[in-house]
N, C-alpha and C. Protein backbone atom coordinates (compact mmCIF):
# COMPACT_ATOMS: atom_id res chain seq x y z
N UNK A 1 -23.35 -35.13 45.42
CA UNK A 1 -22.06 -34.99 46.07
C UNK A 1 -21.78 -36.25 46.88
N UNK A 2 -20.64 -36.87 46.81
CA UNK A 2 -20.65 -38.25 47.28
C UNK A 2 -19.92 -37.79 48.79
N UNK A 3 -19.85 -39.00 50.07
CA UNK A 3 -19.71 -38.93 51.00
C UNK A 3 -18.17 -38.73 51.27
N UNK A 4 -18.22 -37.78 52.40
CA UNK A 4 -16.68 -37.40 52.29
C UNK A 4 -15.99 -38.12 53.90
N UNK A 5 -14.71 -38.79 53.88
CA UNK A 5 -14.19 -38.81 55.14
C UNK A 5 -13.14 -37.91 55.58
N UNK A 6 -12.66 -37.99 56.95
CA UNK A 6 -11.63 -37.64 57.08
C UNK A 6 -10.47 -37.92 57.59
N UNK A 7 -9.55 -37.82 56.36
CA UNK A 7 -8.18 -38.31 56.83
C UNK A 7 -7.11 -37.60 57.85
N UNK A 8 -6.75 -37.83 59.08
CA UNK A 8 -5.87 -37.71 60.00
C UNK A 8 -4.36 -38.14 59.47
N UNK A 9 -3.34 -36.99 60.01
CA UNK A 9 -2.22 -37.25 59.67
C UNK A 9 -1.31 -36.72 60.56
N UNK A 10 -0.41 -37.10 61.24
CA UNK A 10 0.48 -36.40 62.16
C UNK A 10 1.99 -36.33 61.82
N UNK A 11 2.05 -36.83 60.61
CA UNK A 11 3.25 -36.25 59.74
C UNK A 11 3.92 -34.87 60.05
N UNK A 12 4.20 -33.94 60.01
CA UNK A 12 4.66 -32.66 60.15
C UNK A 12 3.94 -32.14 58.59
N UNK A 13 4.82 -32.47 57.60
CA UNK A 13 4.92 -32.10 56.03
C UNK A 13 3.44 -32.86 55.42
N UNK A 14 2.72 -33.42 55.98
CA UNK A 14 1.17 -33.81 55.31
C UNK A 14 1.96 -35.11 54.05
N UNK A 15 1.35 -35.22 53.09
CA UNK A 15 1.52 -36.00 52.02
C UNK A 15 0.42 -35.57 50.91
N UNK A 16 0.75 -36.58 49.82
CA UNK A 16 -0.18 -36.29 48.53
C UNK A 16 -0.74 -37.75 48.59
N UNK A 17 -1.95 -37.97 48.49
CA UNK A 17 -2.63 -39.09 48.38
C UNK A 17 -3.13 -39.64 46.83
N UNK A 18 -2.61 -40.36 46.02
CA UNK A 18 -3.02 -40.68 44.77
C UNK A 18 -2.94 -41.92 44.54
N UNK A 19 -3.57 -42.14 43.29
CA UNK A 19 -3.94 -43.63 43.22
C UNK A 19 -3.78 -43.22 41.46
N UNK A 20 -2.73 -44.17 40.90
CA UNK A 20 -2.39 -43.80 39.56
C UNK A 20 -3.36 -44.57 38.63
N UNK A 21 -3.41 -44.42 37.57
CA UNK A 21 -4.32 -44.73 36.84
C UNK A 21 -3.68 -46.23 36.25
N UNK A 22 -4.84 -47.08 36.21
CA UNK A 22 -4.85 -48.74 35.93
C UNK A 22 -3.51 -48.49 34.42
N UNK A 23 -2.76 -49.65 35.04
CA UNK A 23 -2.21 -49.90 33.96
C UNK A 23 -2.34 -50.78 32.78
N UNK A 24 -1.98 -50.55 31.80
CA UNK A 24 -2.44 -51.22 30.05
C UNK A 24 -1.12 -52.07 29.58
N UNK A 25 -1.53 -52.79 28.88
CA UNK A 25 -0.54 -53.69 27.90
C UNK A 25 0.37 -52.44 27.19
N UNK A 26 -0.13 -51.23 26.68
CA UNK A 26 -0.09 -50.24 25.66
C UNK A 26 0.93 -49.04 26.80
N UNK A 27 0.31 -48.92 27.69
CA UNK A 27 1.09 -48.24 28.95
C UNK A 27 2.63 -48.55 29.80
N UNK A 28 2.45 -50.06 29.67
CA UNK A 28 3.24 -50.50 30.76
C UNK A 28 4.77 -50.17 30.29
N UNK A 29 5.73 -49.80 31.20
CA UNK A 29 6.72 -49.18 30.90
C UNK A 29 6.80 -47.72 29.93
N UNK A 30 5.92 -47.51 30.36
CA UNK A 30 5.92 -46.01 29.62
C UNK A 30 5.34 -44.67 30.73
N UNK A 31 6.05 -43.55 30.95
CA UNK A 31 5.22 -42.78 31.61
C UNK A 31 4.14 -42.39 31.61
N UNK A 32 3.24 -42.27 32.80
CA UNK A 32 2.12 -42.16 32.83
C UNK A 32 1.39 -41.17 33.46
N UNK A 33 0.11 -40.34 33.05
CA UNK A 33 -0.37 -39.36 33.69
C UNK A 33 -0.98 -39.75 34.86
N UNK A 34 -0.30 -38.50 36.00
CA UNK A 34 -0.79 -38.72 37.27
C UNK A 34 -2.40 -39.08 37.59
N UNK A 35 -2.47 -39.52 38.55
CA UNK A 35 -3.78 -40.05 38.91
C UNK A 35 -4.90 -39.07 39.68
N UNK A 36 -5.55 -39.50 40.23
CA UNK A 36 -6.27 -38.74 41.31
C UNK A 36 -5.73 -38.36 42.07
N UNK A 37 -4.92 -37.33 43.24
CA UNK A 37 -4.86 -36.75 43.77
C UNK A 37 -5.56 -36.16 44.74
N UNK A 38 -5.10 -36.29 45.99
CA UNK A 38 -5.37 -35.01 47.39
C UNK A 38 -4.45 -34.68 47.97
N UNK A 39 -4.11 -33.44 48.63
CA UNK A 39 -3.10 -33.47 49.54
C UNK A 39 -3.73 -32.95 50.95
N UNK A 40 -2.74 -33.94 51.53
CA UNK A 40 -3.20 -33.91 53.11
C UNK A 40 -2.71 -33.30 53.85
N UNK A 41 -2.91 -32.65 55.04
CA UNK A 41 -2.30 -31.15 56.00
C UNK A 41 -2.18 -32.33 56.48
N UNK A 42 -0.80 -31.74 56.75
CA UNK A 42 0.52 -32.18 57.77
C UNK A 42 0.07 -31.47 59.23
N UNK A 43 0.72 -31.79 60.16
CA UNK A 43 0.83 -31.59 61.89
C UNK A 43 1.30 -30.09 61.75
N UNK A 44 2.02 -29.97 60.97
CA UNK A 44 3.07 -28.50 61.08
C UNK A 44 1.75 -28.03 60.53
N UNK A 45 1.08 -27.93 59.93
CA UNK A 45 -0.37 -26.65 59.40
C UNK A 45 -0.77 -26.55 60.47
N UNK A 46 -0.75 -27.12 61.48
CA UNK A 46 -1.58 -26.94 62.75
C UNK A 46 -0.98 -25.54 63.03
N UNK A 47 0.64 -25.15 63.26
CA UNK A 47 0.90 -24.02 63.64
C UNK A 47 1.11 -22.53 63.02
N UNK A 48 0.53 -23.37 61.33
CA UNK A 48 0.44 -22.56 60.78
C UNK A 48 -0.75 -21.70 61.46
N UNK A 49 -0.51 -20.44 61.03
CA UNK A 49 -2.17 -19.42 61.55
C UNK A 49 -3.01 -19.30 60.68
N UNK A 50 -2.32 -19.37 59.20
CA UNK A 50 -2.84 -18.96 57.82
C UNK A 50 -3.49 -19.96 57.02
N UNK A 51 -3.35 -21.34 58.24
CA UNK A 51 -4.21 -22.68 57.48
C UNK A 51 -5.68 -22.36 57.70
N UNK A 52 -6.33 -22.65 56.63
CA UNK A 52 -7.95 -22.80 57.09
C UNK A 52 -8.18 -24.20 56.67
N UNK A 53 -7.53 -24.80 55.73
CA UNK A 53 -7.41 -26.27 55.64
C UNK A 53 -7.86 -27.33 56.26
N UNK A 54 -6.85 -27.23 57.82
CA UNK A 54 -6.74 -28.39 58.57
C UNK A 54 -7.73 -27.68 59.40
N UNK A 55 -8.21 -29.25 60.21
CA UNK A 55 -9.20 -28.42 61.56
C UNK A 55 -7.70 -29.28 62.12
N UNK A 56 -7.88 -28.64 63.60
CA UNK A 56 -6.53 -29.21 64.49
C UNK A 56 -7.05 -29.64 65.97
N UNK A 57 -6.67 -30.87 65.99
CA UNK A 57 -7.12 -31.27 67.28
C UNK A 57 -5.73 -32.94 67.30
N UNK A 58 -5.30 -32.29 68.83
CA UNK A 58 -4.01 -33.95 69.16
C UNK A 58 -3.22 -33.76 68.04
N UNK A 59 -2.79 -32.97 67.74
CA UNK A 59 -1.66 -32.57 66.95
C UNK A 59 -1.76 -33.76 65.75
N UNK A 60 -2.91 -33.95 65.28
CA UNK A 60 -3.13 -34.57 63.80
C UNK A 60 -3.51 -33.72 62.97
N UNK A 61 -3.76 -33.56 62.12
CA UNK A 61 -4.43 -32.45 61.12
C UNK A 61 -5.56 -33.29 60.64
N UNK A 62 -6.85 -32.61 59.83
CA UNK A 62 -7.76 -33.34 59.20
C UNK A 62 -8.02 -32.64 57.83
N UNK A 63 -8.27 -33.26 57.35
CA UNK A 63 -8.53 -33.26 55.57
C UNK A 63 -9.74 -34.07 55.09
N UNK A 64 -10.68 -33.36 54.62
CA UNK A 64 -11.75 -34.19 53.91
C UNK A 64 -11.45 -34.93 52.81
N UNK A 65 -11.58 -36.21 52.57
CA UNK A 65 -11.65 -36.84 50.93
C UNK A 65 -12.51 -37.39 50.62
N UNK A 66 -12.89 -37.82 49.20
CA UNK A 66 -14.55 -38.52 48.83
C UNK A 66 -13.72 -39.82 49.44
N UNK A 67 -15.31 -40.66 50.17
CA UNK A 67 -15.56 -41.79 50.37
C UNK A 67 -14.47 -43.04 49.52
N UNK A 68 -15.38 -42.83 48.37
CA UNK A 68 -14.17 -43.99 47.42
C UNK A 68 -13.34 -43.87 47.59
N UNK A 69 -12.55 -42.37 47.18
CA UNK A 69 -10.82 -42.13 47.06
C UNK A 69 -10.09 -42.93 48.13
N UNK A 70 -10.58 -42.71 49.79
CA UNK A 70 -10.05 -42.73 50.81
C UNK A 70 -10.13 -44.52 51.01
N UNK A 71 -11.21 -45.19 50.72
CA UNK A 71 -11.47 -46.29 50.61
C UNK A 71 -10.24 -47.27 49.85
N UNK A 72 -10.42 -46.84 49.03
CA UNK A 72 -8.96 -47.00 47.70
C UNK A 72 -7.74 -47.01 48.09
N UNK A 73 -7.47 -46.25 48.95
CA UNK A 73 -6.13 -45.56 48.81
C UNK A 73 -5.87 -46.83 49.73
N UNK A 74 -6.93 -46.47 51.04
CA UNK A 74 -6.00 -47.33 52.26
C UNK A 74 -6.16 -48.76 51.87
N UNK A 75 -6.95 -49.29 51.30
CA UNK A 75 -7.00 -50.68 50.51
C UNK A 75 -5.38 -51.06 50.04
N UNK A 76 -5.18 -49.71 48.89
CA UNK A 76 -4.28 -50.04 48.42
C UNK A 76 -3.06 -50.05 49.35
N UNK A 77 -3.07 -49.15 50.05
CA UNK A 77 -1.36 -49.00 51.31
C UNK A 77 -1.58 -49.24 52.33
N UNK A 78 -2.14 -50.30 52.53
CA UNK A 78 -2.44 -50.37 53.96
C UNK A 78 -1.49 -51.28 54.67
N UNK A 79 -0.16 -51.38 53.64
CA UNK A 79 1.03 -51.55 54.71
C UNK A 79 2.00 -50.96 54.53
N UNK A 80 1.79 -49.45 53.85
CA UNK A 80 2.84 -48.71 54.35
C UNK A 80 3.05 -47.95 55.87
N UNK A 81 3.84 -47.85 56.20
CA UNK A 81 5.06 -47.49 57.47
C UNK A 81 4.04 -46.62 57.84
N UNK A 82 3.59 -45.66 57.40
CA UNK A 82 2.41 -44.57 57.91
C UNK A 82 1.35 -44.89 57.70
N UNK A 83 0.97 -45.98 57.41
CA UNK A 83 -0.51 -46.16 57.96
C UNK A 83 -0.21 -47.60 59.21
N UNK A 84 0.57 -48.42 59.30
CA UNK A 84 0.48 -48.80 60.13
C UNK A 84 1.18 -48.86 61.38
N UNK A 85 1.65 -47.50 61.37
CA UNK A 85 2.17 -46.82 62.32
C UNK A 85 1.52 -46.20 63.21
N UNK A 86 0.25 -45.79 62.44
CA UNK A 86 -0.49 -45.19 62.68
C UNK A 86 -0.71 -43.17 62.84
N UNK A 87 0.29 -43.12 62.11
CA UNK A 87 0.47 -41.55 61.77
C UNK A 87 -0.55 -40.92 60.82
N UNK A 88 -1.23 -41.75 60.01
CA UNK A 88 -2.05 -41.86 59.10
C UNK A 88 -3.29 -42.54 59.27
N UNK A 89 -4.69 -41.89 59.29
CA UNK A 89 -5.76 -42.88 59.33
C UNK A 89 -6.97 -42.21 58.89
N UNK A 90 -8.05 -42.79 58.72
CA UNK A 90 -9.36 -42.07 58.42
C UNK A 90 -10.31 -42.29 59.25
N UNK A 91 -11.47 -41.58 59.23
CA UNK A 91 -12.81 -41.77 59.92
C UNK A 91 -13.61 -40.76 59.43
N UNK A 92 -14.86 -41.92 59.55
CA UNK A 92 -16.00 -41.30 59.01
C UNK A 92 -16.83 -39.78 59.69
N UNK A 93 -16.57 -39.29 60.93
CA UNK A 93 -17.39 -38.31 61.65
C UNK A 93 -15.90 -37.90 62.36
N UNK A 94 -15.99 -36.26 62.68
CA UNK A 94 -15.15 -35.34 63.10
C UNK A 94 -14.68 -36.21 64.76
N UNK A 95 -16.35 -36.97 65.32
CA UNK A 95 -15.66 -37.26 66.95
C UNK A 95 -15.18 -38.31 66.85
N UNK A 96 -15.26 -39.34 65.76
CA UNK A 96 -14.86 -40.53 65.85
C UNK A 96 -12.91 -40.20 65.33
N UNK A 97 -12.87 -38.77 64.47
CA UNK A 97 -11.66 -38.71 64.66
C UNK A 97 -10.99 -38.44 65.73
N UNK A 98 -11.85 -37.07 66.11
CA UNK A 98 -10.64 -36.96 67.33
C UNK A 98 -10.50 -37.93 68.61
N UNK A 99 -11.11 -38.75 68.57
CA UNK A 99 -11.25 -40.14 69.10
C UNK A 99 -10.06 -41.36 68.90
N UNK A 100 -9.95 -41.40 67.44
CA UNK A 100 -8.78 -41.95 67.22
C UNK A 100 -7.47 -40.96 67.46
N UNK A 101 -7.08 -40.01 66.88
CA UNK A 101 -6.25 -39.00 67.48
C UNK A 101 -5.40 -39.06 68.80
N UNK A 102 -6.75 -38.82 70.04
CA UNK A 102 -6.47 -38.43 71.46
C UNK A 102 -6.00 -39.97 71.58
N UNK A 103 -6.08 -41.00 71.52
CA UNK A 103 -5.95 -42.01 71.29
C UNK A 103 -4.08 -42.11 71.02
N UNK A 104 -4.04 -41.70 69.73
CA UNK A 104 -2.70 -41.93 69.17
C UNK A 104 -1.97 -40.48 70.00
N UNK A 105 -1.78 -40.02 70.76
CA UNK A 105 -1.06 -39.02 71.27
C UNK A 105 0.16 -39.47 71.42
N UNK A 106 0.37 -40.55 71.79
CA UNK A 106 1.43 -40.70 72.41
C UNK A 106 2.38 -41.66 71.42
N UNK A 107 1.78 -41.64 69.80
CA UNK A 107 2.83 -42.12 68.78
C UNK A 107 3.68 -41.05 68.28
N UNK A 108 4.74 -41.74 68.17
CA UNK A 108 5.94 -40.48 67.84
C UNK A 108 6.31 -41.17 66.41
N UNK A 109 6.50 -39.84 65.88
CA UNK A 109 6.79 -40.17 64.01
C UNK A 109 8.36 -40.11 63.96
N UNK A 110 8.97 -39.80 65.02
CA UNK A 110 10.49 -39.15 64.81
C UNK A 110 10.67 -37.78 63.74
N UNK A 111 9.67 -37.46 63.47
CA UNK A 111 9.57 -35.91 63.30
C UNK A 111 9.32 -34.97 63.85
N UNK A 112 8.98 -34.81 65.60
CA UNK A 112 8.50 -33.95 65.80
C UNK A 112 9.67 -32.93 66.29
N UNK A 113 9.36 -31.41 66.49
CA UNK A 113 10.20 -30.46 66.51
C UNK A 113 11.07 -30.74 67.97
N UNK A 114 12.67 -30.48 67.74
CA UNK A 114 13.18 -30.24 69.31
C UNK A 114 12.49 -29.69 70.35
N UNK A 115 12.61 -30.09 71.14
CA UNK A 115 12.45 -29.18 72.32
C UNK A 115 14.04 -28.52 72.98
N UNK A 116 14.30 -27.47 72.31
CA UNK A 116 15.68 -27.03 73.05
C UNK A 116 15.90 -26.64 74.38
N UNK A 117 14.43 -26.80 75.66
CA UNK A 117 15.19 -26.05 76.76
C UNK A 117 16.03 -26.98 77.54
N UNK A 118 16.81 -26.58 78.56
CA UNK A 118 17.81 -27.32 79.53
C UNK A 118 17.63 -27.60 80.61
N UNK A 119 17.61 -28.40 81.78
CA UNK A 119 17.46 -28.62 82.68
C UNK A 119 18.54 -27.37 83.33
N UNK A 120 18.13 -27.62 84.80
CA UNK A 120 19.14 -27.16 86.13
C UNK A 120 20.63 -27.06 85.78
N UNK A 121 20.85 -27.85 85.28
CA UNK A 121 22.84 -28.86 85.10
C UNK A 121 23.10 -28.01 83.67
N UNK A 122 22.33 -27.61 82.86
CA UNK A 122 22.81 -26.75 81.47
C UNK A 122 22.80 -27.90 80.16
N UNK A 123 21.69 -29.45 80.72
CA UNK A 123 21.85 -30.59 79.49
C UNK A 123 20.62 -30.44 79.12
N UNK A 124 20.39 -30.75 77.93
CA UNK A 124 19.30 -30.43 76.92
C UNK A 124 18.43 -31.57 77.28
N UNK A 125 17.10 -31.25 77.62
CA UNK A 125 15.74 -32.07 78.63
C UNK A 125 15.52 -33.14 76.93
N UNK A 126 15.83 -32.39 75.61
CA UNK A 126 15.58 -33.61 74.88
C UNK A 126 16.36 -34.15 74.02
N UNK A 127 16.29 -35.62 74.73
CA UNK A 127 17.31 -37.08 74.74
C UNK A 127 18.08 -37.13 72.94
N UNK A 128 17.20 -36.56 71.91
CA UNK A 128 17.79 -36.50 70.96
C UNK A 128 18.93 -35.14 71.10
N UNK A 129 18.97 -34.66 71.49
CA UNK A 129 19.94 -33.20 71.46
C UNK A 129 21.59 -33.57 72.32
N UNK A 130 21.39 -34.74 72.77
CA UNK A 130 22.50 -34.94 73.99
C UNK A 130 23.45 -35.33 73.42
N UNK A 131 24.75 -34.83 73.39
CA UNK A 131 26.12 -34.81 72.59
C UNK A 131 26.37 -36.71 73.06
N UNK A 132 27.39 -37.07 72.07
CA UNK A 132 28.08 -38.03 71.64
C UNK A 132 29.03 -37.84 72.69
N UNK A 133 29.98 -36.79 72.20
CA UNK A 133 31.20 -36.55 72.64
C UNK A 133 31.43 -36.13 74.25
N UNK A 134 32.12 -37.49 74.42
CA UNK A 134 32.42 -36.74 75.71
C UNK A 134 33.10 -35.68 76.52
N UNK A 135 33.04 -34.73 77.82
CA UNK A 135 33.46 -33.79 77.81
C UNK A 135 35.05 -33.88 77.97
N UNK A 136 35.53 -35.11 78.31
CA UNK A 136 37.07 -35.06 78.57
C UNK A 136 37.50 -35.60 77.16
N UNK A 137 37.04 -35.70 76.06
CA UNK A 137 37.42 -36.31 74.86
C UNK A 137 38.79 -35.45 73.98
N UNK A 138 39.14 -33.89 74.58
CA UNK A 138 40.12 -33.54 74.14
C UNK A 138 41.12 -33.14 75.03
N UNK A 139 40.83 -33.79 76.40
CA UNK A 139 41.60 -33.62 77.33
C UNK A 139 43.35 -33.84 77.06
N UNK A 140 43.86 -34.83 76.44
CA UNK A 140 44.64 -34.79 76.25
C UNK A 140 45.44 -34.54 75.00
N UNK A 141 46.38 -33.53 74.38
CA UNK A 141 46.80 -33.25 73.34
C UNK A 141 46.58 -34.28 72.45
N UNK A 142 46.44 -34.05 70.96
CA UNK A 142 46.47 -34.79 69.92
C UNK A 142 47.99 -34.80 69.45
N UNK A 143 48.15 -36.31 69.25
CA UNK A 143 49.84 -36.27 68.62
C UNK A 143 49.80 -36.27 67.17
N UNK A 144 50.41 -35.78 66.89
CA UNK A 144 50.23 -36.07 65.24
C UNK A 144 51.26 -37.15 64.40
């Protein structure tokens, strides 16, 4: 059984991790069967109850993958937007993840869920929820 790591993800929706199969003179421009495959628990499995999947710790999720795969993958993307964002990462031992994790707490993916409550005044405490429109914007009749 070869060595497994684990990949961290604070995505909400997780992802599919694959690495397509080498392409051929005989292949190229032609569709091709998918590759290796994993899919990775998203942040939102965390609240799932019914995940046994993810372990959950700093609102990352964790996912085991073999050694190579994980090796591979980030070789290969290691400049996409989520891995060097850091929403995405691996490690070899459970503390060295949640290590990196507690660490990344404070990266925001621009996915995470509203927070709808309101302050004192009746305005929504989060900054994405706060109207455009201002409140005197139909103050005066529209002419047509």
């Amino acid at each position: 059984m070869s060595e497994m790591l684990l990949v961290g993800c604070k995505l909400p929706h997780g992802f599919i991790m694959e690495l397509p199969p080498e392409a051929t003179k005989e292949t190229f421009m032609k569709p091709t069967p998918p590759g290796k495959r994993f899919t990775i628990a998203g942040a939102a499995s965390l609240r799932n109850r019914d995940s046994k999947k993810a372990l959950a710790r700093y609102d990352f999720a964790f996912t085991p993958v073999p050694k190579e795969f994980a090796d591979e993958w980030f070789r290969v993307n290691k400049d996409r937007s989520c891995v060097t964002g850091g929403f995405v990462f691996v490690a070899d031992k459970q503390d060295r993840a949640n290590g990196i994790a507690q660490d990344r707490v404070a990266v925001v993916t621009g996915l995470e869920p509203l927070n709808g409550t309101v302050d004192d005044r009746g305005r929504p405490v989060d900054k994405r929820l706060q109207s455009k429109v201002q409140n005197d914007a139909f103050a005066e009749p529209m002419g047509i």
